[in-house]
C-alpha atoms as a PDB file:
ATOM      1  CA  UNK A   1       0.000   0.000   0.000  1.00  0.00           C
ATOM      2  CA  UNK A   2       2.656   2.122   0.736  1.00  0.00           C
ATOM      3  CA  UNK A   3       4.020   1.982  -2.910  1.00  0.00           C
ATOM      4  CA  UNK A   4       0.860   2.995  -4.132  1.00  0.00           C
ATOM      5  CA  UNK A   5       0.609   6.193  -1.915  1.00  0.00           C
ATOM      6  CA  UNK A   6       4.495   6.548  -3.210  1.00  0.00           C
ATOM      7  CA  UNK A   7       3.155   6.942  -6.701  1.00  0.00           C
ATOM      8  CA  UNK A   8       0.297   8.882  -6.382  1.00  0.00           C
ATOM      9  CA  UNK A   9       1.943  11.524  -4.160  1.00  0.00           C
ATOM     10  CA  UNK A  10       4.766  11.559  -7.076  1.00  0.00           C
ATOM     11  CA  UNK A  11       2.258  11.823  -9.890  1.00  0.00           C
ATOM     12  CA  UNK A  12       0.155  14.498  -7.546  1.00  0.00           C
ATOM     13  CA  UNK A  13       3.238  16.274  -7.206  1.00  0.00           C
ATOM     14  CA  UNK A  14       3.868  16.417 -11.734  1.00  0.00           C
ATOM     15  CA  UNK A  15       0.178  17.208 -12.116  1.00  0.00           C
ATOM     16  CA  UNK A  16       0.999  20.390  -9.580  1.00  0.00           C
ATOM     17  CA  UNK A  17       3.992  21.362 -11.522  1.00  0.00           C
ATOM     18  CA  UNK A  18       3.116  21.090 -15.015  1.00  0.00           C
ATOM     19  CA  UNK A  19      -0.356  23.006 -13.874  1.00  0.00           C
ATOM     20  CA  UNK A  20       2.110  25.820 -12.347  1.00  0.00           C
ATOM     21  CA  UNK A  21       3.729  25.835 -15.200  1.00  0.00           C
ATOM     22  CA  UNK A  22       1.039  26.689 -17.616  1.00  0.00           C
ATOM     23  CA  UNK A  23      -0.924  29.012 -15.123  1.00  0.00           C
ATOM     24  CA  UNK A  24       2.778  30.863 -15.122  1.00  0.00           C
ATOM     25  CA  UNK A  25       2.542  30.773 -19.198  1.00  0.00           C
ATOM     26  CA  UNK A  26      -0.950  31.963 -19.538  1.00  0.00           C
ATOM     27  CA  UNK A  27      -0.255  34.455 -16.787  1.00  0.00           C
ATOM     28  CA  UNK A  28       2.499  35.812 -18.946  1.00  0.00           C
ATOM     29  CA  UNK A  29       0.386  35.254 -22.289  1.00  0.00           C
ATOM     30  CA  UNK A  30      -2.548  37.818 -20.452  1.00  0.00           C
ATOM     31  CA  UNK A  31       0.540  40.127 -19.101  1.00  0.00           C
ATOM     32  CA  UNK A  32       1.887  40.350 -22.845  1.00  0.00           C
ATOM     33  CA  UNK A  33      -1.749  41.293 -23.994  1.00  0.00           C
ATOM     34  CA  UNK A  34      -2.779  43.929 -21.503  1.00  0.00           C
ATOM     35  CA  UNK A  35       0.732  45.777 -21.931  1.00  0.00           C
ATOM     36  CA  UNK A  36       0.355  45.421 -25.997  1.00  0.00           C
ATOM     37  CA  UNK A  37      -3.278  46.706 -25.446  1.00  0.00           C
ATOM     38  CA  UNK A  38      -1.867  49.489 -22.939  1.00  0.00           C
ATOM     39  CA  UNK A  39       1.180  50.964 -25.667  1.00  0.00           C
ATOM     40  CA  UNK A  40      -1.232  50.378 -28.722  1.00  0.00           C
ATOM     41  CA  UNK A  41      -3.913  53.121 -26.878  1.00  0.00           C
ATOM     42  CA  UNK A  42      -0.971  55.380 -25.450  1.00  0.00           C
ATOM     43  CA  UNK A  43       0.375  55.404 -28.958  1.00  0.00           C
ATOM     44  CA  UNK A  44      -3.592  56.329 -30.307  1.00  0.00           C
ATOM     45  CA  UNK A  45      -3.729  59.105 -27.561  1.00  0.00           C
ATOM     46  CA  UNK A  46      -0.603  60.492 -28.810  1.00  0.00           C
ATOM     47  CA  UNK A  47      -1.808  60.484 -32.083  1.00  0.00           C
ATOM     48  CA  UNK A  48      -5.098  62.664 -31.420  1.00  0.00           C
ATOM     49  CA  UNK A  49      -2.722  65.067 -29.159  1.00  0.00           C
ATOM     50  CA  UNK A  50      -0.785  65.623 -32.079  1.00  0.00           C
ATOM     51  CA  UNK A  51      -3.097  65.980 -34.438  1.00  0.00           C
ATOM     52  CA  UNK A  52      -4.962  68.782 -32.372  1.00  0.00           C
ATOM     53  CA  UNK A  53      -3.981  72.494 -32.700  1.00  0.00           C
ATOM     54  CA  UNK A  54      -2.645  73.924 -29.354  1.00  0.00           C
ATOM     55  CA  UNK A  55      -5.461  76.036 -27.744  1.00  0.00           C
ATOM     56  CA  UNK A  56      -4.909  79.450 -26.138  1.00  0.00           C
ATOM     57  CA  UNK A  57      -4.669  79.580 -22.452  1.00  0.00           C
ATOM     58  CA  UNK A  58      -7.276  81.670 -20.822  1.00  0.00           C
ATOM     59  CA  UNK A  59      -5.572  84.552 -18.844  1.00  0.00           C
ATOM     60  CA  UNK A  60      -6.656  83.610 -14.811  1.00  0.00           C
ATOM     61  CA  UNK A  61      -6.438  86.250 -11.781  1.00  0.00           C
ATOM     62  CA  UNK A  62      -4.026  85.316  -9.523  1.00  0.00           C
ATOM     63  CA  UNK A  63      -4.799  84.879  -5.664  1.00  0.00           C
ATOM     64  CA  UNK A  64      -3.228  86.019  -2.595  1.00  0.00           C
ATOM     65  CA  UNK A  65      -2.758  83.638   0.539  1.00  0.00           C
ATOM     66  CA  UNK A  66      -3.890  86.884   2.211  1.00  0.00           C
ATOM     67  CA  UNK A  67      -7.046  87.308   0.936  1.00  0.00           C
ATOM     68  CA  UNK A  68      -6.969  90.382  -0.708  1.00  0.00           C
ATOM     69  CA  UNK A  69      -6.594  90.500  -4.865  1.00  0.00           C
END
């Protein structure tokens, strides 16, 4: 009986590794996605900055700690 525990705790012990293993390759599969996704809409949010004209600031009144203007 004991050589039959013996195996199973061995094979246990491959099924845990090679499932590990492929959560760690899917995990870095989803990683490689999201940060493609991420660059491919930074690069897209460059692109409509660049295309738009600058716009003229406003002029704003400037404020004393004091409380007078």
């Amino acid at each position: 009986m004991t050589e039959y525990r013996r195996r199973l705790a061995e094979q246990d012990v491959a099924r845990r590794a090679f499932a590990d293993a492929h959560l760690d390759e899917l995990t870095a599969l989803f990683c490689d996605r999201v940060l493609a996704e991420h660059d491919e809409h930074e690069q897209q949010r460059l692109g409509r900055l660049m295309c738009t004209p600058p716009q003229p600031r406003t002029p704003r009144a400037r404020h004393t700690a004091g409380g007078r203007p």
